[in-house]
C-alpha atoms as a PDB file:
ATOM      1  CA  UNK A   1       5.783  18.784 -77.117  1.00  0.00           C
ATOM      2  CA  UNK A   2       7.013  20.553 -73.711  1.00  0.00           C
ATOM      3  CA  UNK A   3       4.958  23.567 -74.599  1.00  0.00           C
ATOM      4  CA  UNK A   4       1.788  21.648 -75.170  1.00  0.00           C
ATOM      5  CA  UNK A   5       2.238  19.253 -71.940  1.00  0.00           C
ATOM      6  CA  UNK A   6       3.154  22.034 -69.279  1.00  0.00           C
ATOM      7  CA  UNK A   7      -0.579  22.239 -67.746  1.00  0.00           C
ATOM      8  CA  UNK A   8      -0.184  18.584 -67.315  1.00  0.00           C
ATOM      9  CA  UNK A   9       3.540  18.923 -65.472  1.00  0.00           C
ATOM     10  CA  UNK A  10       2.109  19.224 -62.097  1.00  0.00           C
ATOM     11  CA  UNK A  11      -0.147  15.868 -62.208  1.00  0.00           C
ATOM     12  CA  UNK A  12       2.788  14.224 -63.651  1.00  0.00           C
ATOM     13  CA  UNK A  13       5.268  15.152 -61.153  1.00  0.00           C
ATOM     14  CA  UNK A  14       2.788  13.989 -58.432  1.00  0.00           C
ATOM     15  CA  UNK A  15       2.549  10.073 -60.440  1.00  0.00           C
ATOM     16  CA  UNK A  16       6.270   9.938 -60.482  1.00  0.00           C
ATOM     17  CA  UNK A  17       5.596   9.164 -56.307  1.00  0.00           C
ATOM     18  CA  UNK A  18       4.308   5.940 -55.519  1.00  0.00           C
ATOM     19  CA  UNK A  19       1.964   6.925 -53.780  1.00  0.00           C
ATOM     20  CA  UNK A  20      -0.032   8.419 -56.701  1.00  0.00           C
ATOM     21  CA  UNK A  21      -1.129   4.343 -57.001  1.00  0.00           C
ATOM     22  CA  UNK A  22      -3.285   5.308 -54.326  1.00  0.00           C
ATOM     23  CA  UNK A  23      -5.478   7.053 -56.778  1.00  0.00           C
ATOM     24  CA  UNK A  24      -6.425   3.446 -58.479  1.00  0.00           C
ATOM     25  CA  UNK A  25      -8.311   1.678 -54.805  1.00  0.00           C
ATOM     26  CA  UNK A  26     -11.415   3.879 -55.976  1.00  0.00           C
ATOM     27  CA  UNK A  27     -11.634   1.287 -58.720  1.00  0.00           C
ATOM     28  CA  UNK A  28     -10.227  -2.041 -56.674  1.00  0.00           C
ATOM     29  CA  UNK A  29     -12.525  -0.964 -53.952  1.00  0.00           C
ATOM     30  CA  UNK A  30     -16.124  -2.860 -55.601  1.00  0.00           C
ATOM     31  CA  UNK A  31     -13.456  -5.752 -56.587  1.00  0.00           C
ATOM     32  CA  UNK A  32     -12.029  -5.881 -52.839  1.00  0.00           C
ATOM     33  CA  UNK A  33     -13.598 -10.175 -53.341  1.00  0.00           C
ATOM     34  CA  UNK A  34     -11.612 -11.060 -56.434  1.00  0.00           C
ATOM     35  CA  UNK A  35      -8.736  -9.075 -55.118  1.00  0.00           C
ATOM     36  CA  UNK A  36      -9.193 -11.191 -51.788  1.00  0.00           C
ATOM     37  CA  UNK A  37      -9.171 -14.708 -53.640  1.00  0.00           C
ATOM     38  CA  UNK A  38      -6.574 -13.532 -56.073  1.00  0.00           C
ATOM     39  CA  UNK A  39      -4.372 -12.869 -52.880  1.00  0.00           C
ATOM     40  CA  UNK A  40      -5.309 -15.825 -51.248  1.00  0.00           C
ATOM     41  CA  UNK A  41      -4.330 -17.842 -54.958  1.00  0.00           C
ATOM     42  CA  UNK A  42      -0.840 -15.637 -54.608  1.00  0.00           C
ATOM     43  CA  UNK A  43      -0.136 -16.629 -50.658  1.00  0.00           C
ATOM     44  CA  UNK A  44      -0.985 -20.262 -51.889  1.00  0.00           C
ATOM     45  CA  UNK A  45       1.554 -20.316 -55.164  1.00  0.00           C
ATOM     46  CA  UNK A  46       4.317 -18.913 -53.072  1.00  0.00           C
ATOM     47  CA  UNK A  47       3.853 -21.342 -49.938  1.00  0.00           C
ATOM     48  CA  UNK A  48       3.988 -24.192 -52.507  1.00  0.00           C
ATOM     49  CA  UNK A  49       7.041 -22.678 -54.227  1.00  0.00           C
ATOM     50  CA  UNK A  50       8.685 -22.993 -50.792  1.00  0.00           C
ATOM     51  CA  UNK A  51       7.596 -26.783 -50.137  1.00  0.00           C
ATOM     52  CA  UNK A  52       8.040 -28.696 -53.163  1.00  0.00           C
ATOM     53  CA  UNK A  53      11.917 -28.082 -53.585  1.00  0.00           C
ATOM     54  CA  UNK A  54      11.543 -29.822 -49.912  1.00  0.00           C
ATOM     55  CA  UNK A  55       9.263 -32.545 -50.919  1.00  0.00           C
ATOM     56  CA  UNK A  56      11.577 -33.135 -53.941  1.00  0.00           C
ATOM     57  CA  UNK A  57      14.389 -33.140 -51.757  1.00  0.00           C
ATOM     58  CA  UNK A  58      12.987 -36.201 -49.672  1.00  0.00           C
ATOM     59  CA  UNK A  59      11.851 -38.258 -52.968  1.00  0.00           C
ATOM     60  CA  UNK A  60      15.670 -37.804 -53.285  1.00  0.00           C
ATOM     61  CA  UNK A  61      17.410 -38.483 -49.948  1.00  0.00           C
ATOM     62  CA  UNK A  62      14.678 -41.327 -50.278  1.00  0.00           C
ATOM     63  CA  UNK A  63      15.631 -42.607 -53.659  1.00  0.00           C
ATOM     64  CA  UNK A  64      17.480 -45.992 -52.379  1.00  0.00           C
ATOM     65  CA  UNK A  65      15.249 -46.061 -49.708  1.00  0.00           C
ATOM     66  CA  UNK A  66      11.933 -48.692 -48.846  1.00  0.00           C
ATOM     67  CA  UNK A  67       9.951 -48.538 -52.307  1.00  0.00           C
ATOM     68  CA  UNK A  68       6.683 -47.148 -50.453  1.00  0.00           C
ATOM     69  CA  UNK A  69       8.595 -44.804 -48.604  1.00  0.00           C
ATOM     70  CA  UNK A  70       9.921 -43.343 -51.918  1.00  0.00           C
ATOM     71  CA  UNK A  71       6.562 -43.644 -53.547  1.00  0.00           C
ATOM     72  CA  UNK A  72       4.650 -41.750 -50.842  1.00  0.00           C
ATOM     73  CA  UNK A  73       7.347 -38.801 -50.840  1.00  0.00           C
ATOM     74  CA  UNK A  74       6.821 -39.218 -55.192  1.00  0.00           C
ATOM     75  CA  UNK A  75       2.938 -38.457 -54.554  1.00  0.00           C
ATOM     76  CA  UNK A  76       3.265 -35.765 -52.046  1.00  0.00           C
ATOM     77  CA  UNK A  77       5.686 -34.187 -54.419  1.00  0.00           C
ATOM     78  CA  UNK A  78       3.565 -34.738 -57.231  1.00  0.00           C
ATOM     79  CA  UNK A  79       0.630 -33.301 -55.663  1.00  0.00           C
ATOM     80  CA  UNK A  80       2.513 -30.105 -54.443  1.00  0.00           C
ATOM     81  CA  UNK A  81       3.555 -29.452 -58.353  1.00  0.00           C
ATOM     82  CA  UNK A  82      -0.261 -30.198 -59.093  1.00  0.00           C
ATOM     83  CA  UNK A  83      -1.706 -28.000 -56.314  1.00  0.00           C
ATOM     84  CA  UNK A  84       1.079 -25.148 -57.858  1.00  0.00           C
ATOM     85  CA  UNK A  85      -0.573 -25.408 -61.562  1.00  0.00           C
ATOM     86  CA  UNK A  86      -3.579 -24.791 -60.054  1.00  0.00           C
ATOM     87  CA  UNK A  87      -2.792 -22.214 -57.919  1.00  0.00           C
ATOM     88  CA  UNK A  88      -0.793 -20.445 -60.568  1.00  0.00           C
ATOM     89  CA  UNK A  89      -3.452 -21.125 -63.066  1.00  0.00           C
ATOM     90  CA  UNK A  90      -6.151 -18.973 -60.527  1.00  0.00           C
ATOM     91  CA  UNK A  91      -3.689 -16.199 -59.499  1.00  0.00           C
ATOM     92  CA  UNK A  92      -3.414 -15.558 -63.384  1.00  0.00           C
ATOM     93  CA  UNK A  93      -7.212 -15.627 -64.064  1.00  0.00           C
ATOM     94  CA  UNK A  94      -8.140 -13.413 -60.926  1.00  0.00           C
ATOM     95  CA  UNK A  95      -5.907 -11.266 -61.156  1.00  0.00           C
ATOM     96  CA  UNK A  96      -5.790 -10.704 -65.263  1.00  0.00           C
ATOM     97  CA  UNK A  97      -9.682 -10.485 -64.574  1.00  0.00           C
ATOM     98  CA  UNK A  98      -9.543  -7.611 -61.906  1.00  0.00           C
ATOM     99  CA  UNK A  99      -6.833  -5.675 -64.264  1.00  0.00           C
ATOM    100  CA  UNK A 100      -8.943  -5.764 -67.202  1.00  0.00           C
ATOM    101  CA  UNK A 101     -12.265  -4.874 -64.861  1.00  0.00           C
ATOM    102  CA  UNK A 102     -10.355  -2.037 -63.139  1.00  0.00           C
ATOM    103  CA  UNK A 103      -8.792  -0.703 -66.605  1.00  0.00           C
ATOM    104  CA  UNK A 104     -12.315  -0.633 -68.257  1.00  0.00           C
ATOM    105  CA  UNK A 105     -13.868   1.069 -65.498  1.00  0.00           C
ATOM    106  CA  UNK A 106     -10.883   3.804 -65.473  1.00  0.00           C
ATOM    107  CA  UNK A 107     -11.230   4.261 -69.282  1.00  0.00           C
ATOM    108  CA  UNK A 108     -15.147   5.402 -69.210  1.00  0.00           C
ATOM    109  CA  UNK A 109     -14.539   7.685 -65.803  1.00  0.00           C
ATOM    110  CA  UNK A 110     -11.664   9.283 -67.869  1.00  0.00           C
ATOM    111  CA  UNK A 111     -13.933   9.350 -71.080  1.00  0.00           C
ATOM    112  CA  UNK A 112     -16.957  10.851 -69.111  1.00  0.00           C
ATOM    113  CA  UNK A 113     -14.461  13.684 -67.506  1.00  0.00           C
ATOM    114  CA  UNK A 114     -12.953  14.578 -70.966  1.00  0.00           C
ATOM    115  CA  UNK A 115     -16.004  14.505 -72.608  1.00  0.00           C
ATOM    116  CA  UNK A 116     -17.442  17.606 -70.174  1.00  0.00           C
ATOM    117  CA  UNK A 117     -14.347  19.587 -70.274  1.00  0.00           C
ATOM    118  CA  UNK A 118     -14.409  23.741 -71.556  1.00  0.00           C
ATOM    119  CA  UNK A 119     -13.099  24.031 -75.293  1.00  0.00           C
ATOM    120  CA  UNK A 120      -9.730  25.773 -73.444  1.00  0.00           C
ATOM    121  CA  UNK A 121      -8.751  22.518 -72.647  1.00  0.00           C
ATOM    122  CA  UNK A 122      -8.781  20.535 -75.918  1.00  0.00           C
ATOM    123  CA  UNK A 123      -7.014  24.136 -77.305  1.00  0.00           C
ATOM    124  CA  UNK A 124      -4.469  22.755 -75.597  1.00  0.00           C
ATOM    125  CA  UNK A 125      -3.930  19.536 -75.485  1.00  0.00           C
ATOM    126  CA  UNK A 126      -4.541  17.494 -78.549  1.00  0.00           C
ATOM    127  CA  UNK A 127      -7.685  15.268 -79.080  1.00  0.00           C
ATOM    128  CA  UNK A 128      -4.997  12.516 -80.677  1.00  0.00           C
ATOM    129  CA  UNK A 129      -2.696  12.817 -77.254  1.00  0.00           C
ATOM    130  CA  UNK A 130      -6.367  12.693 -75.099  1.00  0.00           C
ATOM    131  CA  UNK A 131      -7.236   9.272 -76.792  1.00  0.00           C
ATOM    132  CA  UNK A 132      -3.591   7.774 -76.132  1.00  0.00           C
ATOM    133  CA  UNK A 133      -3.926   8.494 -72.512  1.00  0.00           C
ATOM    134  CA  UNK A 134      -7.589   6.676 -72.562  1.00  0.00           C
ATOM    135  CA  UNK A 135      -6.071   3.905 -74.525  1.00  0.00           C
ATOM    136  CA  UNK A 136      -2.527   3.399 -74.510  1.00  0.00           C
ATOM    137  CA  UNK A 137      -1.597   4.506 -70.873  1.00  0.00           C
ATOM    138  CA  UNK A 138      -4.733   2.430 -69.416  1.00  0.00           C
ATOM    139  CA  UNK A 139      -3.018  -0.835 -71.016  1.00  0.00           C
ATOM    140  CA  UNK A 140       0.119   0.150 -68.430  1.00  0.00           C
ATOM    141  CA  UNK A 141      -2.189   0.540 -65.690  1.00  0.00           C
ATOM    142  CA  UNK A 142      -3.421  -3.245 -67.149  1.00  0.00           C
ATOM    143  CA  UNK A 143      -0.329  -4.668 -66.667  1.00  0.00           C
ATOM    144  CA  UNK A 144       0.654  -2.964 -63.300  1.00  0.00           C
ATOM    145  CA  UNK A 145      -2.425  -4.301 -61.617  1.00  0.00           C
ATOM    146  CA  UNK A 146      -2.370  -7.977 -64.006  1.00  0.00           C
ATOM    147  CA  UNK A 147       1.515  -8.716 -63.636  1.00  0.00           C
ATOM    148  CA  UNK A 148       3.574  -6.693 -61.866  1.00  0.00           C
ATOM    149  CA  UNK A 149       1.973  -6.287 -58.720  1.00  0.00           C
ATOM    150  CA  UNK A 150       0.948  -9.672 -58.043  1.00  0.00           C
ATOM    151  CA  UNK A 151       4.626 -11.053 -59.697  1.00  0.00           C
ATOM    152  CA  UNK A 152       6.669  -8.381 -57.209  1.00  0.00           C
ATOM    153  CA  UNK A 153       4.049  -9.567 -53.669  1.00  0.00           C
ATOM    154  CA  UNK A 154       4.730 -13.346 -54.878  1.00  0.00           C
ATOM    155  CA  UNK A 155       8.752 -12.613 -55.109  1.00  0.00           C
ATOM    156  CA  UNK A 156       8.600 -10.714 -51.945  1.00  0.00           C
ATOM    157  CA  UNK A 157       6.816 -13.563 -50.232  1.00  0.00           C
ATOM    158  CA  UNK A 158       9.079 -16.278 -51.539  1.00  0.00           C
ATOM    159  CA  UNK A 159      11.810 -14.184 -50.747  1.00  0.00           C
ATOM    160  CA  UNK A 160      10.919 -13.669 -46.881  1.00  0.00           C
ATOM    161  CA  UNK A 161       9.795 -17.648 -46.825  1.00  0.00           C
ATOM    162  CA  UNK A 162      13.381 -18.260 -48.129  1.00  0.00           C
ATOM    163  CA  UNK A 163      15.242 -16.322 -46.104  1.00  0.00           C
ATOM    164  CA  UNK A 164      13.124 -18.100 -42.985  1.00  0.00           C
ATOM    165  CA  UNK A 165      13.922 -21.598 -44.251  1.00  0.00           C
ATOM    166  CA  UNK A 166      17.753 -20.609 -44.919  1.00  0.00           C
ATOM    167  CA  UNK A 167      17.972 -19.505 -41.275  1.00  0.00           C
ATOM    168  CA  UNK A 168      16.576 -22.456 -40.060  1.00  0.00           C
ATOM    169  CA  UNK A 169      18.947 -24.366 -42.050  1.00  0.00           C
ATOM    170  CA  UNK A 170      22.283 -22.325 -41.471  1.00  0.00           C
ATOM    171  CA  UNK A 171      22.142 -19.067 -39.712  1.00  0.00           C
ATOM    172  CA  UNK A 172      25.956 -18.483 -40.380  1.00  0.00           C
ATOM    173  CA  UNK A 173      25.144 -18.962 -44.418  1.00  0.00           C
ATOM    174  CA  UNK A 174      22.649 -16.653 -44.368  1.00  0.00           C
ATOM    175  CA  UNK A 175      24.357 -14.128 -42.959  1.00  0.00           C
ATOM    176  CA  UNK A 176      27.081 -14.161 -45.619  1.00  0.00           C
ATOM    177  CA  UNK A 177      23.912 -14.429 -48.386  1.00  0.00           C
ATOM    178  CA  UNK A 178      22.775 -10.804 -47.390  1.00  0.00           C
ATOM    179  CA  UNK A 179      25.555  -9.107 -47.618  1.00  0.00           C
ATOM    180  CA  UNK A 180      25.363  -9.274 -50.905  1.00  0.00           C
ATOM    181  CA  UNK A 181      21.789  -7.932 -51.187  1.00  0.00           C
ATOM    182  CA  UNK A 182      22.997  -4.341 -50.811  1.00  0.00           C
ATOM    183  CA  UNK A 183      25.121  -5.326 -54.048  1.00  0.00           C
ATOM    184  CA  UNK A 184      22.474  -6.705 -56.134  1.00  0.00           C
ATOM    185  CA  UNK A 185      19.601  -3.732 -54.662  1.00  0.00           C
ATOM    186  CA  UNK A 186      21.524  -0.770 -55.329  1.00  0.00           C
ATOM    187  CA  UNK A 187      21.695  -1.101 -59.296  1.00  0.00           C
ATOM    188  CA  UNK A 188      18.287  -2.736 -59.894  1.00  0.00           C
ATOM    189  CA  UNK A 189      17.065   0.335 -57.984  1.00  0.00           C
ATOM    190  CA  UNK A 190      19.035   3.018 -59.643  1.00  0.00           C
ATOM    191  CA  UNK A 191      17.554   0.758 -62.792  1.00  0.00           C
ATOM    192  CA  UNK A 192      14.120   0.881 -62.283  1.00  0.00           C
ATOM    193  CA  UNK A 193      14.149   4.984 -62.064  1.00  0.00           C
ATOM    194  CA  UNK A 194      15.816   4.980 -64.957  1.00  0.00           C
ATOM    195  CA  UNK A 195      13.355   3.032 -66.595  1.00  0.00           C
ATOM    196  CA  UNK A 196      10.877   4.893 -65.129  1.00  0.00           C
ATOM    197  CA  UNK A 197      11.525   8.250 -66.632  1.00  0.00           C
ATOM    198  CA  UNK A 198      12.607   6.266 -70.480  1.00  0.00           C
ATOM    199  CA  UNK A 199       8.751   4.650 -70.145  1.00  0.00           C
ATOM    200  CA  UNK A 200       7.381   7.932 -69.022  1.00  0.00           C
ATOM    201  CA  UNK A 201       9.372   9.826 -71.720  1.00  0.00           C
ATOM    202  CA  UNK A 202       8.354   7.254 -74.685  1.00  0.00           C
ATOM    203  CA  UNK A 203       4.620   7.448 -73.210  1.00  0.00           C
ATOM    204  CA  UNK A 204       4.881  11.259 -74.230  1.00  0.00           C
ATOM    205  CA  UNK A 205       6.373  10.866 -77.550  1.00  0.00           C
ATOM    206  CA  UNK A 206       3.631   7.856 -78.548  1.00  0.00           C
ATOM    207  CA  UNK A 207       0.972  10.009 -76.992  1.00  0.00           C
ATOM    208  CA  UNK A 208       2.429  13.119 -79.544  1.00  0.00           C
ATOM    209  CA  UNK A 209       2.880  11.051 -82.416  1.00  0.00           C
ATOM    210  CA  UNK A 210      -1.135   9.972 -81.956  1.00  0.00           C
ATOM    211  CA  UNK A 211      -2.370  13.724 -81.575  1.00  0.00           C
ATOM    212  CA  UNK A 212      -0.406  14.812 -84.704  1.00  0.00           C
ATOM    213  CA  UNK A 213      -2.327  11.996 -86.769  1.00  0.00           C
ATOM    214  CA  UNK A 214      -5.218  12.696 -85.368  1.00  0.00           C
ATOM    215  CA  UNK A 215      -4.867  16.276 -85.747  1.00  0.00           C
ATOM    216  CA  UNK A 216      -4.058  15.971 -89.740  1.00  0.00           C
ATOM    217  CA  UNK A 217      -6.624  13.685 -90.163  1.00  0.00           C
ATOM    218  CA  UNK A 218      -9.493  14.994 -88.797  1.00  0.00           C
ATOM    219  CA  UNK A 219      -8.759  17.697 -91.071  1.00  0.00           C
ATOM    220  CA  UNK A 220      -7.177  16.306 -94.124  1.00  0.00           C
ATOM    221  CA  UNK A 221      -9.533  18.398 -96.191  1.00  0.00           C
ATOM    222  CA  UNK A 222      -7.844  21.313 -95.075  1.00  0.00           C
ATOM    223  CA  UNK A 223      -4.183  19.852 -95.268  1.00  0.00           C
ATOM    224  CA  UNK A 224      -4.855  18.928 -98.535  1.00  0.00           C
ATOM    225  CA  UNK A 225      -6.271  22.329 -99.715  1.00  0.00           C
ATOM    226  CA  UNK A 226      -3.448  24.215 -98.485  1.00  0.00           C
ATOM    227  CA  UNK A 227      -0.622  21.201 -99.894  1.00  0.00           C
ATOM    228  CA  UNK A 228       0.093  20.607 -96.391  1.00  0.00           C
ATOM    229  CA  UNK A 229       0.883  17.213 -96.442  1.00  0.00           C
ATOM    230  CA  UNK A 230       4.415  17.036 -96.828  1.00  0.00           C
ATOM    231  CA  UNK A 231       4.943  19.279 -93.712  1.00  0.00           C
ATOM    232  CA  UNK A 232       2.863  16.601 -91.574  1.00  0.00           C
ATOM    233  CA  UNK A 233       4.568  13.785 -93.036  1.00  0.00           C
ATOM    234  CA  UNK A 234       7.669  15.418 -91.729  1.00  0.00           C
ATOM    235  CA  UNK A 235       6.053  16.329 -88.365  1.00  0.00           C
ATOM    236  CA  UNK A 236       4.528  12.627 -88.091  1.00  0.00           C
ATOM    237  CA  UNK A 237       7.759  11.204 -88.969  1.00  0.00           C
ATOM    238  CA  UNK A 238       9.613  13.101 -86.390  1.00  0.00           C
ATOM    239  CA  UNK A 239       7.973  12.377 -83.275  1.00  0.00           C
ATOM    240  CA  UNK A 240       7.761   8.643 -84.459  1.00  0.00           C
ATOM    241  CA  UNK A 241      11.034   8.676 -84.603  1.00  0.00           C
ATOM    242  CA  UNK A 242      11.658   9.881 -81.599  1.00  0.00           C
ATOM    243  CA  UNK A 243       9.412   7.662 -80.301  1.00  0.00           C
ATOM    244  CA  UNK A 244      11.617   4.808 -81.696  1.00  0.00           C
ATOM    245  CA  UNK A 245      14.757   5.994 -80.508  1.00  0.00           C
ATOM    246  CA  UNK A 246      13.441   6.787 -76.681  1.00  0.00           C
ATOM    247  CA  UNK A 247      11.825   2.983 -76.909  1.00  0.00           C
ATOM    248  CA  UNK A 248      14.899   1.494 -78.030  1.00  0.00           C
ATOM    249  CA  UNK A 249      17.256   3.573 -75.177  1.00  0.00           C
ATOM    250  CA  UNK A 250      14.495   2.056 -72.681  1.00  0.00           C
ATOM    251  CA  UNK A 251      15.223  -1.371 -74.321  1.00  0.00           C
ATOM    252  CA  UNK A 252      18.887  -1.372 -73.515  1.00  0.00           C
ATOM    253  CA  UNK A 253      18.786  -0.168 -70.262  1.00  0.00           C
ATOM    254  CA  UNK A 254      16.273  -3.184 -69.439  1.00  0.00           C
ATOM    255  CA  UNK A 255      18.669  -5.316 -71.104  1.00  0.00           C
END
């Protein structure tokens, strides 16, 4: 596998910076609307996140309080939880929307530069490894742009709203809450490389164990003249494997 990936070593050193994410605002850019209102759903869901535990608070200090008083603070908590389905409900269409608009768009610009490339190329690289990348790898670019980035800018906002109420509520307790941010940080940093280089590592082996199918059979005729087949079932077995065992060392380390 090295041998056949090692004109593709210097692109993928580049995409292990973040900065290679920059590549993708080429596609956002004719989206820059839906990515504007799915932003705008995002800001909403974490600003109501912030409020309701505060509205619920006061249905509680309230609770054997004046009825009305109690049943306004029931309504204004009830329509905070409301306004928060909805919200959530049009963060998750718009964004899910763009991700899947962006991804499609991605697959035919990498289809229509494959599809002109010299022979040399697919002499080296495999046609069954080419069609993982357009398939496979676009689905983790899916869920980049349809979870993860909008799930890690609505943590970070609720986590800078938080930290603003907790300071306004007890400046001395929030103090003694970040020190332990360093603690809990460090490790989900170290973490995430990890994970990083186990999903880039499995992405290799799936994307091998597709170009050594696709390689037998498109031409099964000649495997089968030659009784080849119980070398590739070997060959396709082994990098499946492998693929199984880097997946599952990825699982525990999420775990």
């Amino acid at each position: 596998m090295a041998k056949r990936n090692d004109p593709l070593q210097a692109d993928r050193q580049s995409s292990r910076r973040v900065g290679s994410l920059a590549a993708l605002w080429p596609f956002l850019r004719p989206y820059r609307g839906i990515a504007a209102l799915a932003v705008c759903a995002l800001v909403l869901t974490a600003s109501v996140s912030l409020i309701l535990p505060l509205a619920v608070r006061r249905v509680v200090d309230q609770f054997n309080g004046a009825t009305e008083l109690l049943d306004s603070y029931f309504l204004v908590a009830l329509g905070f939880a409301g306004l928060l389905a909805l919200g959530t409900g049009a963060r998750y269409y718009l964004v899910t929307r763009l991700g899947e608009r962006v991804v499609a768009d991605i697959r035919r610009a990498v289809f229509d530069r494959v599809i002109g490339m010299s022979p040399a190329f697919f002499e080296r690289i495999m046609t069954g490894e080419v069609l993982s990348r357009i398939t496979t790898d676009t689905t983790l670019i899916l869920s980049v742009i349809g979870s993860s980035v909008s799930i890690a800018l609505r943590n970070f906002l609720i986590l800078i709203g938080g930290a603003a109420l907790m300071m306004l509520t007890s400046a001395k307790l929030t103090a003694y809450a970040l020190l332990i941010v360093p603690v809990v940080i460090v490790p989900i940093i170290l973490l995430g490389r990890r994970l990083r280089a186990l999903s880039r590592e499995n992405q290799d082996w799936i994307a091998e164990s597709s170009g050594n199918a696709s390689e037998a059979l498109l031409s099964v005729q000649t495997v089968q003249a030659f009784t080849h087949e119980a070398e590739n079932r070997a060959a396709f077995a082994d990098v499946t494997e492998r693929a199984f065992r880097s997946a599952k060392t990825r699982i525990g380390t999420r775990a």
